[in-house]
Protein backbone atom coordinates (compact mmCIF):
# COMPACT_ATOMS: atom_id res chain seq x y z
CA UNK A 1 69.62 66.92 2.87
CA UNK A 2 68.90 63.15 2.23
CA UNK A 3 70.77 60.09 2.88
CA UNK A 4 71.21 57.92 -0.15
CA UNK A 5 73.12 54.78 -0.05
CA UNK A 6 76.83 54.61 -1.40
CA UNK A 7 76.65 52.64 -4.64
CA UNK A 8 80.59 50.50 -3.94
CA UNK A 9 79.81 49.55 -0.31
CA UNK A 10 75.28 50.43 0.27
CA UNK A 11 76.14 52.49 3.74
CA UNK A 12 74.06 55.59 4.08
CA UNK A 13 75.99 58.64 2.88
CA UNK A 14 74.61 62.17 2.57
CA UNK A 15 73.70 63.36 -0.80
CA UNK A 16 75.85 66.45 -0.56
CA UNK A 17 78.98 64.56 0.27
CA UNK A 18 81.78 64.73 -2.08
CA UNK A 19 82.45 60.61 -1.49
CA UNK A 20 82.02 57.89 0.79
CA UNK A 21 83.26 58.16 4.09
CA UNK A 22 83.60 54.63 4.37
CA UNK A 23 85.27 53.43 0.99
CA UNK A 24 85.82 56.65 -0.51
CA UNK A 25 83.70 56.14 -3.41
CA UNK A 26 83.03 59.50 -5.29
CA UNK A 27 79.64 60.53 -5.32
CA UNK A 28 79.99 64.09 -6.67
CA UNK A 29 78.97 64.85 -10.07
CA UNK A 30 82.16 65.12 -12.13
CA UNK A 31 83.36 68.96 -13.09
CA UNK A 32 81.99 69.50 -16.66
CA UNK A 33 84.14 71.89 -18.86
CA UNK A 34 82.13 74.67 -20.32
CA UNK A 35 80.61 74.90 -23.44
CA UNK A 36 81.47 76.82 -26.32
CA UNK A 37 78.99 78.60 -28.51
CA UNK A 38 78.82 75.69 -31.52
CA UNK A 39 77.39 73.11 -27.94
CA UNK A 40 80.99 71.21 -28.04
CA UNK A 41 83.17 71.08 -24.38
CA UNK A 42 86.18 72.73 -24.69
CA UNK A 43 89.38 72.23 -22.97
CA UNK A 44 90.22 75.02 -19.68
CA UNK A 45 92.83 77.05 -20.82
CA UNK A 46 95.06 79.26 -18.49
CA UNK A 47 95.95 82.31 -19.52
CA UNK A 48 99.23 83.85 -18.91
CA UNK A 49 98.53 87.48 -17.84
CA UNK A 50 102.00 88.66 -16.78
CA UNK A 51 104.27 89.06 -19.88
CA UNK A 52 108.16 87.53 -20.34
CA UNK A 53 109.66 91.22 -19.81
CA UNK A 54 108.86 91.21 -16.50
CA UNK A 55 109.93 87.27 -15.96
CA UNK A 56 112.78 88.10 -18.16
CA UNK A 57 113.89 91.11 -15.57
CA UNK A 58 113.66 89.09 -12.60
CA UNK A 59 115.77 86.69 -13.95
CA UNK A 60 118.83 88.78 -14.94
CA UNK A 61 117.83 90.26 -11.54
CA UNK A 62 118.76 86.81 -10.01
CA UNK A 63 121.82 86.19 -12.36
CA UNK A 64 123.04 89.53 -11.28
CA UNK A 65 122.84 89.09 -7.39
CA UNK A 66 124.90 85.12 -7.59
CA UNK A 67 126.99 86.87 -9.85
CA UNK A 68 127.86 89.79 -7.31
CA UNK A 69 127.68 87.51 -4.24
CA UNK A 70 130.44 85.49 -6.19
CA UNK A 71 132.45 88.45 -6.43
CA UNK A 72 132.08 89.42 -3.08
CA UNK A 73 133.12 86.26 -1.48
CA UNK A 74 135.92 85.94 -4.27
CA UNK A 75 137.05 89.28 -2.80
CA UNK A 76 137.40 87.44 1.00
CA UNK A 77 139.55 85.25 -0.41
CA UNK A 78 141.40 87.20 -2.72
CA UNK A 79 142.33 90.28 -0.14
CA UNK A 80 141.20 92.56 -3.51
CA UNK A 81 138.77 95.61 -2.89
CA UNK A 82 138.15 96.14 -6.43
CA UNK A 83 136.43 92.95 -6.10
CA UNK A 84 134.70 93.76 -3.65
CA UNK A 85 133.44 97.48 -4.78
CA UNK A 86 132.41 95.39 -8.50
CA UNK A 87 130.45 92.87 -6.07
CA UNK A 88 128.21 95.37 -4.15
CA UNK A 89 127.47 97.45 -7.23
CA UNK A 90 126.77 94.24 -9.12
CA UNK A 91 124.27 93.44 -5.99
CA UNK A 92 122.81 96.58 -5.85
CA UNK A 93 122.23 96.73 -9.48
CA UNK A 94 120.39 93.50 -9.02
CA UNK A 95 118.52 95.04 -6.29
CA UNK A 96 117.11 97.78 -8.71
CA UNK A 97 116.84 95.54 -11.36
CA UNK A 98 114.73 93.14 -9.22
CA UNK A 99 112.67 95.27 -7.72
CA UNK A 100 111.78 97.20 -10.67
CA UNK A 101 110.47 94.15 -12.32
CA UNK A 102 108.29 93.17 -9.64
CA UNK A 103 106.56 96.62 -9.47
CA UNK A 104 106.24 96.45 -13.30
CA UNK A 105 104.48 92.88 -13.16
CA UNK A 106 102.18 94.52 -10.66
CA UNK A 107 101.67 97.54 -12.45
CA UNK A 108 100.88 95.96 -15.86
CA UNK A 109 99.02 92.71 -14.34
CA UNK A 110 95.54 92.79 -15.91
C-alpha cells in the first residue's frame, strides 16, 4: 500500500482509496463494462427472471383484498351481512390468490 498524491488538491492519499478524503476527488479506476466476443463494450443488461404471471397474480391478489376490505367496511356502515360474508370471502380469496403467487415466483425463480 503506497501513498500517492491526490491529483485536484496534491495531499497524500492511499492508492487503494476509492477518492480523496480531503476534496473527494475520485481516484478509482472507473467500472469498465465487459466485452463482448467481436472486442466492443457492451451495455449491462438486467435480466428479468421472474415472469408477469406471477406479478400479474399478486396484483389481482392486491385488487382483491381493497376490494373486500371495501366491502367489509361498507358492511359497518350499511348494517348488511351479505356485505359482509362477500367481503371476507373476497379477502380470503385474495389471501389464496396472494400467497399462491408468491410461492409460484419462488418456485419457478431461476
Amino acid at each position: 500500500m503506497a501513498l500517492i498524491a491526490c491529483p485536484e488538491c496534491g495531499r497524500k492519499v492511499s492508492d487503494q482509496a476509492a477518492a480523496c478524503p480531503q476534496c473527494a476527488y475520485p481516484l478509482a479506476q472507473a467500472i469498465v463494462e465487459p466485452v463482448g466476443r467481436d472486442g466492443q463494450l457492451q451495455p449491462v443488461e438486467t435480466v428479468e427472471l421472474t415472469g408477469k404471471r406471477w406479478k400479474t397474480m399478486k396484483a389481482y391478489a392486491a385488487v382483491l383484498f381493497v376490494v373486500g376490505m371495501l366491502l367489509m367496511f361498507s358492511s359497518v356502515s350499511n348494517g348488511s351481512p351479505t356485505a359482509m360474508i362477500f367481503g371476507i370471502l373476497i379477502l380470503l380469496g385474495s389471501l389464496i390468490l396472494g400467497v399462491r403467487a408468491a410461492i409460484g415466483q419462488w418456485w419457478h425463480h431461476r
